[in-house]
Protein backbone atom coordinates (compact mmCIF):
# COMPACT_ATOMS: atom_id res chain seq x y z
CA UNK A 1 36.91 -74.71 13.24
CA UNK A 2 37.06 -70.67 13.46
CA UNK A 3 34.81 -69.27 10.93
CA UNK A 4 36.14 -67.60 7.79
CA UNK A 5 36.41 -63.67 8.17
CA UNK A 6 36.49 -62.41 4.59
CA UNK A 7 38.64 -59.47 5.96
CA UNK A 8 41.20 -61.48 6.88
CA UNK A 9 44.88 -61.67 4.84
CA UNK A 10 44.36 -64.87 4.74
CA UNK A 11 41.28 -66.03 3.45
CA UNK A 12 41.01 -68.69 0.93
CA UNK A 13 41.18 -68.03 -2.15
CA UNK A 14 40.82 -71.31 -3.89
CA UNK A 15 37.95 -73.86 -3.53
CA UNK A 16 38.30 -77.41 -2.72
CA UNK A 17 38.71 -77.97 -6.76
CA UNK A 18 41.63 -75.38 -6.57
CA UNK A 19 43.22 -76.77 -3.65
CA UNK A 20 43.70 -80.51 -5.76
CA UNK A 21 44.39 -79.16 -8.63
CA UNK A 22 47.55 -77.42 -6.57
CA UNK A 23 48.22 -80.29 -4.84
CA UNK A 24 48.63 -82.20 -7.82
CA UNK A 25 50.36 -80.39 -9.60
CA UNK A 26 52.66 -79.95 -6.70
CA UNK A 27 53.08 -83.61 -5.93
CA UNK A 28 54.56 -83.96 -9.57
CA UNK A 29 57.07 -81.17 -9.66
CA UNK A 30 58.39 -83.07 -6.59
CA UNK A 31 58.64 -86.15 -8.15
CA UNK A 32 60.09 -84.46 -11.59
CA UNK A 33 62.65 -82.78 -9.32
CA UNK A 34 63.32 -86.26 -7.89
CA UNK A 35 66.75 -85.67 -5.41
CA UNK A 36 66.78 -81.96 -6.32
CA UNK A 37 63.12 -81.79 -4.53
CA UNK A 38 64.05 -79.72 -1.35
CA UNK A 39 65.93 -76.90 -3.83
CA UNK A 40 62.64 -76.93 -5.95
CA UNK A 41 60.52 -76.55 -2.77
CA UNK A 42 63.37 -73.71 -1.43
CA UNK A 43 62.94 -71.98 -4.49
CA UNK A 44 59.07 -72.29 -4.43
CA UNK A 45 59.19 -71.04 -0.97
CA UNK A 46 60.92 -67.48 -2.22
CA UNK A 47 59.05 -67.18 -4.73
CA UNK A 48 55.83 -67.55 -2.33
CA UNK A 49 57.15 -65.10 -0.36
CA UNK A 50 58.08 -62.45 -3.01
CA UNK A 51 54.80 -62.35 -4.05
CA UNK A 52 52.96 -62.43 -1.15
CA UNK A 53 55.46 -60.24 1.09
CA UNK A 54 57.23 -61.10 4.75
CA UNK A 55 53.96 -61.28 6.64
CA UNK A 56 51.62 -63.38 5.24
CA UNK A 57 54.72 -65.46 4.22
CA UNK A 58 55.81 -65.96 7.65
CA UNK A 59 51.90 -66.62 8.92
CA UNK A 60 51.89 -69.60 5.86
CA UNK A 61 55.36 -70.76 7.22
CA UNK A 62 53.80 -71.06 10.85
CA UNK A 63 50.92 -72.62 9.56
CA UNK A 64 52.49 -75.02 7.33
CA UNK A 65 55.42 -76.49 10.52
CA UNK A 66 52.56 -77.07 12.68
CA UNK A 67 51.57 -80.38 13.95
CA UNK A 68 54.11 -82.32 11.21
């Protein structure tokens, strides 16, 4: 694993306590959102990307397709 550069765009910026806490809390908005999930993660998505702008959304898009 490539060392962290604290100059990069994307460095972390939550621990490993962060990281659950988001995952949780992710994992239940899908399950609220039951067969409207996908719209819920679409909107998520835009809103992720409105915030962080078209580059670093596009490098977390990459990121996130590889090896499904």
């Amino acid at each position: 694993m490539n060392a962290i550069d604290p100059t990069s765009p994307t460095t972390p910026k939550l621990d490993i306590g962060g990281l659950e806490a988001v995952y949780d809390a992710l994992a239940t908005a899908i399950d609220a959102a039951g067969s409207k999930s996908e719209l819920m993660l679409v909107k998520l998505a835009l809103l992720h990307a409105r915030d962080t702008g078209e580059e670093a959304f596009l490098r977390h898009l990459e990121s996130a397709a590889r090896d499904l």
